[in-house]
C-alpha atoms as a PDB file:
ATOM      1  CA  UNK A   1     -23.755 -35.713 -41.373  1.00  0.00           C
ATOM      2  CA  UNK A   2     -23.592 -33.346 -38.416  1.00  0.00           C
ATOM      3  CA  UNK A   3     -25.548 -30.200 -40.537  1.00  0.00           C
ATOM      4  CA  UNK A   4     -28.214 -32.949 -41.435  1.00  0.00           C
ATOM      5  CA  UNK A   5     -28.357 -33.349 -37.728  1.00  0.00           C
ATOM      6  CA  UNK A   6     -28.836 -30.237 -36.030  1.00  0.00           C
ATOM      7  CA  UNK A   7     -31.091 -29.406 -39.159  1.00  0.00           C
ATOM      8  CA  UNK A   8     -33.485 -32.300 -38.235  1.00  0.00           C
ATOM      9  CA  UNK A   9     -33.207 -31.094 -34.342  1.00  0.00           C
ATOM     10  CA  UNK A  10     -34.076 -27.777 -35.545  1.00  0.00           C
ATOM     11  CA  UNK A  11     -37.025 -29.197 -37.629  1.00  0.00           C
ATOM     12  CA  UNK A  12     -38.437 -30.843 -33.974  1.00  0.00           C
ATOM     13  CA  UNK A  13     -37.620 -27.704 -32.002  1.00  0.00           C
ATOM     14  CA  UNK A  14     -40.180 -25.769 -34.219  1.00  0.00           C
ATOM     15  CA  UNK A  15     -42.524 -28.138 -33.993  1.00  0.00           C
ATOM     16  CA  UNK A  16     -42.043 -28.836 -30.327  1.00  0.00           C
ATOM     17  CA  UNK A  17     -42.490 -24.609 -30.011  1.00  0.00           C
ATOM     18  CA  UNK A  18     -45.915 -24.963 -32.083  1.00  0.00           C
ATOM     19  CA  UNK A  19     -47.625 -27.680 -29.952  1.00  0.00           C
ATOM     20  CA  UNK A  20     -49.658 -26.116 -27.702  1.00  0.00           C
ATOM     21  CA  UNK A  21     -50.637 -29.435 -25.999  1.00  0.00           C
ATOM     22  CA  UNK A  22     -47.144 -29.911 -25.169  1.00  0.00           C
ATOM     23  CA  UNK A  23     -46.483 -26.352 -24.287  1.00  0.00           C
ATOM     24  CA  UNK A  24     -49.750 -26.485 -21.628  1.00  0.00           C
ATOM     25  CA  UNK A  25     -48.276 -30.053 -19.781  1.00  0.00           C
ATOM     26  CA  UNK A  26     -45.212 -28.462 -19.981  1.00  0.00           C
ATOM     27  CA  UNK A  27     -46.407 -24.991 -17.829  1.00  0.00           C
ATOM     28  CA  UNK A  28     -48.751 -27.655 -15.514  1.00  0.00           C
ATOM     29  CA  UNK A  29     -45.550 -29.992 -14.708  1.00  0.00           C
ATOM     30  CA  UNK A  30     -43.000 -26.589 -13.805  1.00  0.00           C
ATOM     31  CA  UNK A  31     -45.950 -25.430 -11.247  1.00  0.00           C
ATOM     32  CA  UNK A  32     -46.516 -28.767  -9.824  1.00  0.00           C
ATOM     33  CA  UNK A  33     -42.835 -29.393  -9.011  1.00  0.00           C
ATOM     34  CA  UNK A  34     -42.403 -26.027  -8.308  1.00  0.00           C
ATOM     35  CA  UNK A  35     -44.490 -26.469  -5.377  1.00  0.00           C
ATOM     36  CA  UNK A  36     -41.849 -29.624  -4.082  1.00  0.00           C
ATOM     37  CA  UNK A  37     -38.628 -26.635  -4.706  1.00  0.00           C
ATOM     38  CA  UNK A  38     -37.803 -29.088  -7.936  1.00  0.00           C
ATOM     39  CA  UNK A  39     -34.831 -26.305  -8.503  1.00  0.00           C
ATOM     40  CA  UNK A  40     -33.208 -27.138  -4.828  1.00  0.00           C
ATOM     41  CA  UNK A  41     -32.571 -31.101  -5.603  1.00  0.00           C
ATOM     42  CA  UNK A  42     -29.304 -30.452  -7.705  1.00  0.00           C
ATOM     43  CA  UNK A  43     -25.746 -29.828  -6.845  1.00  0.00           C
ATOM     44  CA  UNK A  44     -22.526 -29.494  -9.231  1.00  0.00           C
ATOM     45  CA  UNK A  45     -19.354 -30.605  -7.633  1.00  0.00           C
ATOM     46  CA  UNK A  46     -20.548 -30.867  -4.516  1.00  0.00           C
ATOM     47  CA  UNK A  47     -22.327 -27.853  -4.424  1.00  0.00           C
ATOM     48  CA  UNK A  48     -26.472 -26.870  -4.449  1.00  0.00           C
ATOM     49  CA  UNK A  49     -26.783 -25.346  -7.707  1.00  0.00           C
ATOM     50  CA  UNK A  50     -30.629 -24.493  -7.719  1.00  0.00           C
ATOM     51  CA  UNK A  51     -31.099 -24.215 -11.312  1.00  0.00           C
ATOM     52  CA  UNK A  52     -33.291 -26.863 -13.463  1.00  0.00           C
ATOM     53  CA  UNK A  53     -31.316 -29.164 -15.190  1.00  0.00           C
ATOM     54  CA  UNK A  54     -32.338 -28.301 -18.436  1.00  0.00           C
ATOM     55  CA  UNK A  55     -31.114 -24.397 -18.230  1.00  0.00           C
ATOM     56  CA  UNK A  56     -27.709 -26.159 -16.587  1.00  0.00           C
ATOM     57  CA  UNK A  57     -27.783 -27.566 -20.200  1.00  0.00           C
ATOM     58  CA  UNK A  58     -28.436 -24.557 -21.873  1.00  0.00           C
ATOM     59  CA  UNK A  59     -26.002 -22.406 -20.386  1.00  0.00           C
ATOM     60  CA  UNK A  60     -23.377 -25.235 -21.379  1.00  0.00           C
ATOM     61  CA  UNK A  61     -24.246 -25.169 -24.762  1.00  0.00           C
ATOM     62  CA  UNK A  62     -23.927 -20.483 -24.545  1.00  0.00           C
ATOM     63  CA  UNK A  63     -20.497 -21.147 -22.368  1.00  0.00           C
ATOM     64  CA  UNK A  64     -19.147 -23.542 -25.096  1.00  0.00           C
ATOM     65  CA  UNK A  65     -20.195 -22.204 -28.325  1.00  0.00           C
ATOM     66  CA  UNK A  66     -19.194 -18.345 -26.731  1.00  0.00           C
ATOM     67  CA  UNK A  67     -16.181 -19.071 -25.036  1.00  0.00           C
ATOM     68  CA  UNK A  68     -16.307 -16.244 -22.515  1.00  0.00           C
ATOM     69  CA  UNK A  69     -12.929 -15.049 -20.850  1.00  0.00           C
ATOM     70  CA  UNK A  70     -15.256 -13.637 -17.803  1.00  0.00           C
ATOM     71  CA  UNK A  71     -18.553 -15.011 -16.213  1.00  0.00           C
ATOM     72  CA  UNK A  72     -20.462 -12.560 -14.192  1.00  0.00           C
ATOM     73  CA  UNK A  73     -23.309 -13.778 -11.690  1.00  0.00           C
ATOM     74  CA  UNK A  74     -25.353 -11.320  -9.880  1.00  0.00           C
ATOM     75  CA  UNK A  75     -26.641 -13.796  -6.874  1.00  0.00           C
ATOM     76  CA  UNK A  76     -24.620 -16.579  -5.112  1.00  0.00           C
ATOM     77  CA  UNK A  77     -26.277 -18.176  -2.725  1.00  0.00           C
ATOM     78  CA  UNK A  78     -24.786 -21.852  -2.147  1.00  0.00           C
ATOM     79  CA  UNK A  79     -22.338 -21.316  -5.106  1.00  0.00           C
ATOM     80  CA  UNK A  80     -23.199 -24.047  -7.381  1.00  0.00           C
ATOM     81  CA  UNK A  81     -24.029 -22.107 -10.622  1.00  0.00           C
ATOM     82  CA  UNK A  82     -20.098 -20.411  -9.430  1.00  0.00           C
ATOM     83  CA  UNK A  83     -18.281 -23.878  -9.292  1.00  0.00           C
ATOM     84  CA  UNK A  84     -20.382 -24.781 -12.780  1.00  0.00           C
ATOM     85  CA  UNK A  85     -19.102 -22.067 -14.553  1.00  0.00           C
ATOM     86  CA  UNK A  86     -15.899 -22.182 -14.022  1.00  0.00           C
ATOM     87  CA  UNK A  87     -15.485 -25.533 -14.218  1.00  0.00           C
ATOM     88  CA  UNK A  88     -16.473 -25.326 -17.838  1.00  0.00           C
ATOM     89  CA  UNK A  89     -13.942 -22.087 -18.056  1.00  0.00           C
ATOM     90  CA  UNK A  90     -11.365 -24.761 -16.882  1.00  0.00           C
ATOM     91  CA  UNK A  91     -12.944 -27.572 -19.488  1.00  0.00           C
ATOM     92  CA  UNK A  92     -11.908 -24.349 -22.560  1.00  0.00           C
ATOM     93  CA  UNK A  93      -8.432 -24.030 -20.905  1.00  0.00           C
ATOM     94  CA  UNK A  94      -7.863 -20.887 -21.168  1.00  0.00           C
ATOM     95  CA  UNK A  95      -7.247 -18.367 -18.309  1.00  0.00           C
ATOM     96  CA  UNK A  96     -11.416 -17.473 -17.935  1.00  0.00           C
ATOM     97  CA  UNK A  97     -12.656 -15.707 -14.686  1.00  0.00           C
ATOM     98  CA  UNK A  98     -15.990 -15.682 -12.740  1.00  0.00           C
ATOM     99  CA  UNK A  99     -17.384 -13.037 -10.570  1.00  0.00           C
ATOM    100  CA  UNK A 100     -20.192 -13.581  -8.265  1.00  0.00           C
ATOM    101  CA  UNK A 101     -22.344 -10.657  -6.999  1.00  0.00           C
ATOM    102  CA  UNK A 102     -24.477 -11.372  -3.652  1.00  0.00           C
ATOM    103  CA  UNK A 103     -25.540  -8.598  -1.197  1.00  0.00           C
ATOM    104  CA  UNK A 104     -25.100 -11.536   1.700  1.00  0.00           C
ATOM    105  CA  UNK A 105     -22.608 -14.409   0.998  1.00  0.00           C
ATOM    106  CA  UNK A 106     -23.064 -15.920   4.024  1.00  0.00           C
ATOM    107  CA  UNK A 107     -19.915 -17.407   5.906  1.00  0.00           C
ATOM    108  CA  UNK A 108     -20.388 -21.084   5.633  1.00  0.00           C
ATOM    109  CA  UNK A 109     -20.898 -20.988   1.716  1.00  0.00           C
ATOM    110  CA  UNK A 110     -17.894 -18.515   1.590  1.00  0.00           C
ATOM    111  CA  UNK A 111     -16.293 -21.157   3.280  1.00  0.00           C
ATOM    112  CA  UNK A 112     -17.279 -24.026   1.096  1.00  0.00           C
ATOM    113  CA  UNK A 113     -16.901 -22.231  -1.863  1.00  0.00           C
ATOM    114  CA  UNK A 114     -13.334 -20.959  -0.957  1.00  0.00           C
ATOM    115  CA  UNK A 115     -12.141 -24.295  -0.412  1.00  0.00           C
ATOM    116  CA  UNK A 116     -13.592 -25.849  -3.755  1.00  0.00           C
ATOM    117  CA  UNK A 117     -10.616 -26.501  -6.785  1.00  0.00           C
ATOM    118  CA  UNK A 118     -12.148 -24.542  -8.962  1.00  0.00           C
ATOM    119  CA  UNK A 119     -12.649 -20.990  -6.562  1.00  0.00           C
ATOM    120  CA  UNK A 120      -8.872 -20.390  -8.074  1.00  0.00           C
ATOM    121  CA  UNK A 121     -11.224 -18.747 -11.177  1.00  0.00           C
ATOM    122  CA  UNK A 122     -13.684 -17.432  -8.770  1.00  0.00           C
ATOM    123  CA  UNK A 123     -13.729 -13.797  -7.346  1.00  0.00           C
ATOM    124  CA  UNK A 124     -16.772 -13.015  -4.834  1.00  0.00           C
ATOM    125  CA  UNK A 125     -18.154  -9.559  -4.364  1.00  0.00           C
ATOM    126  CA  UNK A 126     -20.164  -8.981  -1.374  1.00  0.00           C
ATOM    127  CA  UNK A 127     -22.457  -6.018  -2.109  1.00  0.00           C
ATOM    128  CA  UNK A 128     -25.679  -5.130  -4.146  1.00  0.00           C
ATOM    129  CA  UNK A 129     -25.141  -5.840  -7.725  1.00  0.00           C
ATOM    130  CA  UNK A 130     -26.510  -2.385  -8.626  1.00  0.00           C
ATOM    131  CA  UNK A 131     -24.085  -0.871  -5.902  1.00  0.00           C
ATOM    132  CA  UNK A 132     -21.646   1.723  -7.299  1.00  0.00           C
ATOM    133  CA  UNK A 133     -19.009   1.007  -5.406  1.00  0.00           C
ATOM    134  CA  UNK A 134     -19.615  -2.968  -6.433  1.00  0.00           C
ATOM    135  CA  UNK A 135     -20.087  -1.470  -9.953  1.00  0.00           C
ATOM    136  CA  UNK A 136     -16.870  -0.134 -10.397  1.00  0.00           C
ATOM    137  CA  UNK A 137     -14.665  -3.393  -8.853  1.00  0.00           C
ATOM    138  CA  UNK A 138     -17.085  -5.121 -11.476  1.00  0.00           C
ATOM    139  CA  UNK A 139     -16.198  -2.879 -14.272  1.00  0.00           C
ATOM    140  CA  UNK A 140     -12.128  -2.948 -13.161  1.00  0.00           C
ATOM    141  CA  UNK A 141     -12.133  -6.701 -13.056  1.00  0.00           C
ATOM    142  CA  UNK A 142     -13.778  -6.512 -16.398  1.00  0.00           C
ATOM    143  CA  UNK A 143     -10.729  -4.241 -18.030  1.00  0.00           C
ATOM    144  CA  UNK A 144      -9.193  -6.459 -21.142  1.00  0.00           C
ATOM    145  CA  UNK A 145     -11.726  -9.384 -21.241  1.00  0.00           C
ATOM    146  CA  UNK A 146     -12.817  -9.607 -24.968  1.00  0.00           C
ATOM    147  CA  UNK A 147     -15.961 -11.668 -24.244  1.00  0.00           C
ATOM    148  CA  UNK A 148     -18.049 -11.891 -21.028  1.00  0.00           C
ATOM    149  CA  UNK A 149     -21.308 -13.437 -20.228  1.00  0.00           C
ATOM    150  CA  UNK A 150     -23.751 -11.659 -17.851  1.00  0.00           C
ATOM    151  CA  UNK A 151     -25.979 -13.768 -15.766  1.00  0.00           C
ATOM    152  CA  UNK A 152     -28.610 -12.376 -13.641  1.00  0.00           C
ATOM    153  CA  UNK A 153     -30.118 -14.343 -11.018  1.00  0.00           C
ATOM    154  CA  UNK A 154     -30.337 -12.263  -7.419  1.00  0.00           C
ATOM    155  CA  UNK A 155     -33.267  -9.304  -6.863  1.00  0.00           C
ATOM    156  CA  UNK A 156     -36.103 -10.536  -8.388  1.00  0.00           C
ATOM    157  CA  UNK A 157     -38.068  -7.296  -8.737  1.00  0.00           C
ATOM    158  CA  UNK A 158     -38.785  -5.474 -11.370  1.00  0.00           C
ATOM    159  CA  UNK A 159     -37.187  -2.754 -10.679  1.00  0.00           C
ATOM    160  CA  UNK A 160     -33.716  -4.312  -9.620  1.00  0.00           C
ATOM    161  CA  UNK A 161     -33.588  -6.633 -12.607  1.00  0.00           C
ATOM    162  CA  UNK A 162     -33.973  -3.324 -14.844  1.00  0.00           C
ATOM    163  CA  UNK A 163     -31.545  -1.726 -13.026  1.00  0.00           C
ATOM    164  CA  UNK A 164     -29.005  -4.651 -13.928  1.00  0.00           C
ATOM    165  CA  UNK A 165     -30.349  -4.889 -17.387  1.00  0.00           C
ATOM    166  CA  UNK A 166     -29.030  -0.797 -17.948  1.00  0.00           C
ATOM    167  CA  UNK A 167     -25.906  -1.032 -15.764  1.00  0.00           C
ATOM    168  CA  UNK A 168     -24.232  -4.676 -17.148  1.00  0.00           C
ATOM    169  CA  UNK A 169     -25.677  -5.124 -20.301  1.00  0.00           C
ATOM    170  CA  UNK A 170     -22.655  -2.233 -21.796  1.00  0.00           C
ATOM    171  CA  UNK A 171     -20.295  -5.461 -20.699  1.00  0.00           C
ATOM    172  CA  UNK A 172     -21.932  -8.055 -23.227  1.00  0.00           C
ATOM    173  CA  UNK A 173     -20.420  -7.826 -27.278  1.00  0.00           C
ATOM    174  CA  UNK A 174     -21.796  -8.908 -30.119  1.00  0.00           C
ATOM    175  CA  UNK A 175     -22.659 -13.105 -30.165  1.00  0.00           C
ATOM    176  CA  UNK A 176     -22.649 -13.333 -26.380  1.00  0.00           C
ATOM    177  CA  UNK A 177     -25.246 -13.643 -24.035  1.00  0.00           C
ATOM    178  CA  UNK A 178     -26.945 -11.881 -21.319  1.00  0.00           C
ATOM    179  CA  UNK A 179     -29.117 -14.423 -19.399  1.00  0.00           C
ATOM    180  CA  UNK A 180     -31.970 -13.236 -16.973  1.00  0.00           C
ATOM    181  CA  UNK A 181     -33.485 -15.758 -14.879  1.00  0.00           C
ATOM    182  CA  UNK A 182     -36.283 -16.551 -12.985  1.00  0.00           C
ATOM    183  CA  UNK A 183     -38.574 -15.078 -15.844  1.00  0.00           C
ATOM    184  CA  UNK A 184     -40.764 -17.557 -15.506  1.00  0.00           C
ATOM    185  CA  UNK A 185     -42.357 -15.831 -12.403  1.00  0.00           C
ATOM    186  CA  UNK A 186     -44.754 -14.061 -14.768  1.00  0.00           C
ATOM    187  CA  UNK A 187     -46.335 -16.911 -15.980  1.00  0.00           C
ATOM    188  CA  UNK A 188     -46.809 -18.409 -12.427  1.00  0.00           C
ATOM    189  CA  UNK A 189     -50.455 -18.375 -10.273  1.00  0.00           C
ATOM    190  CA  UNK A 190     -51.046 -15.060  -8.615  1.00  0.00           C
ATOM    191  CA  UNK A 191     -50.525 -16.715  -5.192  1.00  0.00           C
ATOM    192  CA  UNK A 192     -47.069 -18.265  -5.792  1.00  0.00           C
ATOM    193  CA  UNK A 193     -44.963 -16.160  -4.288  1.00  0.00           C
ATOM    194  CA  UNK A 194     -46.962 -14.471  -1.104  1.00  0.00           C
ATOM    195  CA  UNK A 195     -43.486 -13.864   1.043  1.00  0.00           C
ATOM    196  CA  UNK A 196     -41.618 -12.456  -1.915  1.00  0.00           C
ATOM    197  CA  UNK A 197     -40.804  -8.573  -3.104  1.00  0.00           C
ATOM    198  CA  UNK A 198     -41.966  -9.888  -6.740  1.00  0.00           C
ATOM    199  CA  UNK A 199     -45.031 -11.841  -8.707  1.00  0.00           C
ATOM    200  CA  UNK A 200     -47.171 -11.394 -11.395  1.00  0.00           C
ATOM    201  CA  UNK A 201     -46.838  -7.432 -13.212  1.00  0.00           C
ATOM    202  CA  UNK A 202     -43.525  -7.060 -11.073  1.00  0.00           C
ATOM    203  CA  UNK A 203     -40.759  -9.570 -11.730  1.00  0.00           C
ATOM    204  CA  UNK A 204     -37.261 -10.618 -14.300  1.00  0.00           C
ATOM    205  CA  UNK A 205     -39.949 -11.113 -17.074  1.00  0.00           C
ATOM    206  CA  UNK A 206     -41.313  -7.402 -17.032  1.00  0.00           C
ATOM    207  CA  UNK A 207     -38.157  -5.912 -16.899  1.00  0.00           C
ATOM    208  CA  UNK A 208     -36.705  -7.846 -19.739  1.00  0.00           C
ATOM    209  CA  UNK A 209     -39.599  -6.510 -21.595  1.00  0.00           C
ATOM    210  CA  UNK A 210     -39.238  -3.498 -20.987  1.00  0.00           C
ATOM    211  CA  UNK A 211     -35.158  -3.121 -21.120  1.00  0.00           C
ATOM    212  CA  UNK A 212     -35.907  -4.808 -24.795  1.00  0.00           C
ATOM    213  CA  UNK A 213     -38.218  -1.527 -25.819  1.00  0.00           C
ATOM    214  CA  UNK A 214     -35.477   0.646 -25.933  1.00  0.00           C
ATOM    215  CA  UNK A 215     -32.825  -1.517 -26.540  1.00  0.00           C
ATOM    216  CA  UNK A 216     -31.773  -2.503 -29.983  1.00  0.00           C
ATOM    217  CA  UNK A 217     -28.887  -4.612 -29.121  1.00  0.00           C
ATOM    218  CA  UNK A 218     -30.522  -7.545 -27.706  1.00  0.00           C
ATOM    219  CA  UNK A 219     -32.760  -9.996 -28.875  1.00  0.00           C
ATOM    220  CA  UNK A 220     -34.977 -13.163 -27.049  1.00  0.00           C
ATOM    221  CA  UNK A 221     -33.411 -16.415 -28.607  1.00  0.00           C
ATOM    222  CA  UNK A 222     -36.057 -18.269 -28.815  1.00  0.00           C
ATOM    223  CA  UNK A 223     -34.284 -21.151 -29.851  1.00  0.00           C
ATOM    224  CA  UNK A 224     -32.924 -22.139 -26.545  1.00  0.00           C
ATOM    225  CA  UNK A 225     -36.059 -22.142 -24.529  1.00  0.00           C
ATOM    226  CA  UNK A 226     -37.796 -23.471 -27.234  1.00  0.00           C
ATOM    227  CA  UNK A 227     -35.732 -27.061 -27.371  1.00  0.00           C
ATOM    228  CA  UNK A 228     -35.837 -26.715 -23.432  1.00  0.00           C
ATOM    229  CA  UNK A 229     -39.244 -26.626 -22.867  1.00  0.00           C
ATOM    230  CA  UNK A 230     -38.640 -26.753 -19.070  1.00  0.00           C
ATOM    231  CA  UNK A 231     -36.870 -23.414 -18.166  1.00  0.00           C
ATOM    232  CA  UNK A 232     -37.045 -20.854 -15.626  1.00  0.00           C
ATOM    233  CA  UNK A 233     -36.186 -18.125 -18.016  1.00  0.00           C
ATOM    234  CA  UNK A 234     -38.649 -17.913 -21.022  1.00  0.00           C
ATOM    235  CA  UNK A 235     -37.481 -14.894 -22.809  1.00  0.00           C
ATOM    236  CA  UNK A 236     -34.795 -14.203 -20.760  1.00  0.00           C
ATOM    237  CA  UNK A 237     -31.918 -15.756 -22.753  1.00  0.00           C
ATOM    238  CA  UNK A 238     -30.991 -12.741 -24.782  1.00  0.00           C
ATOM    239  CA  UNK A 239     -28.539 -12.602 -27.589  1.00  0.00           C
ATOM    240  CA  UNK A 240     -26.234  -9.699 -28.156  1.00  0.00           C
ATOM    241  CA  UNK A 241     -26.405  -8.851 -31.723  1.00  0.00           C
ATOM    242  CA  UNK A 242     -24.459  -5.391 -32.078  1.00  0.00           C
ATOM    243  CA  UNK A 243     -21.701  -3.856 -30.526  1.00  0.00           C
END
């Protein structure tokens, strides 16, 4: 009964992927909430999370069906996405880790963040995330996991995100996930972002692109964004498929 299930979902997804009505309300809703910081409204145990529900959702489904030992985060900010990982590492019961990257964690989130149950899976880095110094406690910490999940979700530039793409994606085996967001800048007006390092031509979405030229070991599952519809990281949900 369960096959006949997720083969009928699968059926919809396609046909939700094909409909370009859908797809065009679907890009006119994320820019008009965009404009009221939709992202900002959400917490997870307590803490802002600023991610869209729906990729909340679809990194529970990757964390579940992977089962990572290690979560690494490049970006912090409030902590949420931190708490909401390893709360599901503590959901899977086994002794999983998460290791946040920011190049500012400000005091009061350290604070908050330190004194949340679940920071006894968290270990914070304070540093860029394409630091060597930061790269190597990264790469220590990383000694004897057999499956970690990259996220990347600080420096929005091109170049940065590239940078990340070359440096952590050695980390990510076969049938896990390295997850870029904040793609979705690419498909966003020209004017959208007039106080930020990144926009159109410059951005998560280009250097995903290009990391994926002359990289054979990923590949864009298009399934995930596909039943999402709403997500801030079209293409960016890439699937390790070689060692």
């Amino acid at each position: 009964m369960l096959e006949e299930f997720k083969k009928r979902n699968l059926q919809y997804v396609n046909k939700m992927r094909d409909d370009k009505l859908l797809d065009g309300l679907t890009k006119q809703w994320f820019i008009l909430s965009s404009r009221y910081e939709y992202s900002y409204h959400f917490s997870w145990l307590g803490r802002p999370i600023i991610q869209f529900p729906q990729d909340i959702i679809g990194m529970q489904e990757i964390i579940w069906q992977t089962q990572p030992d290690l979560i690494i985060e490049t970006g912090i900010a409030h902590g949420g996405s931190l708490i909401f990982y390893a709360s599901l590492l503590e959901l899977i019961g086994e002794d999983g880790q998460v290791v946040g990257i920011d190049i500012d964690i400000r005091n009061h989130n350290r604070i908050e963040i330190e004194k949340h149950p679940m920071f006894r899976r968290i270990t914070m880095i304070q540093g860029s995330s394409v630091d060597d110094k930061v790269l190597r406690q990264v790469y220590e910490l990383a000694r004897g996991r057999k499956k970690i999940l990259v996220v990347l979700d600080s420096n929005h530039s091109h170049s940065h995100v590239h940078h990340e793409l070359v440096l952590y994606s050695p980390l990510v085996k076969k049938n896990s996930y390295l997850v870029v967001f904040d793609t979705v800048i690419e498909d966003m007006p020209e004017d959208f972002f007039p106080d930020r390092p990144w926009g159109k031509g410059n951005n998560p979405k280009t250097a995903v692109r290009e990391f994926l030229r002359t990289n054979d070991r990923f590949v864009v599952d298009k399934e995930i964004e596909s039943k999402l519809l709403i997500t801030v990281a079209p293409e960016g949900y890439l699937r390790c498929i070689k060692d």
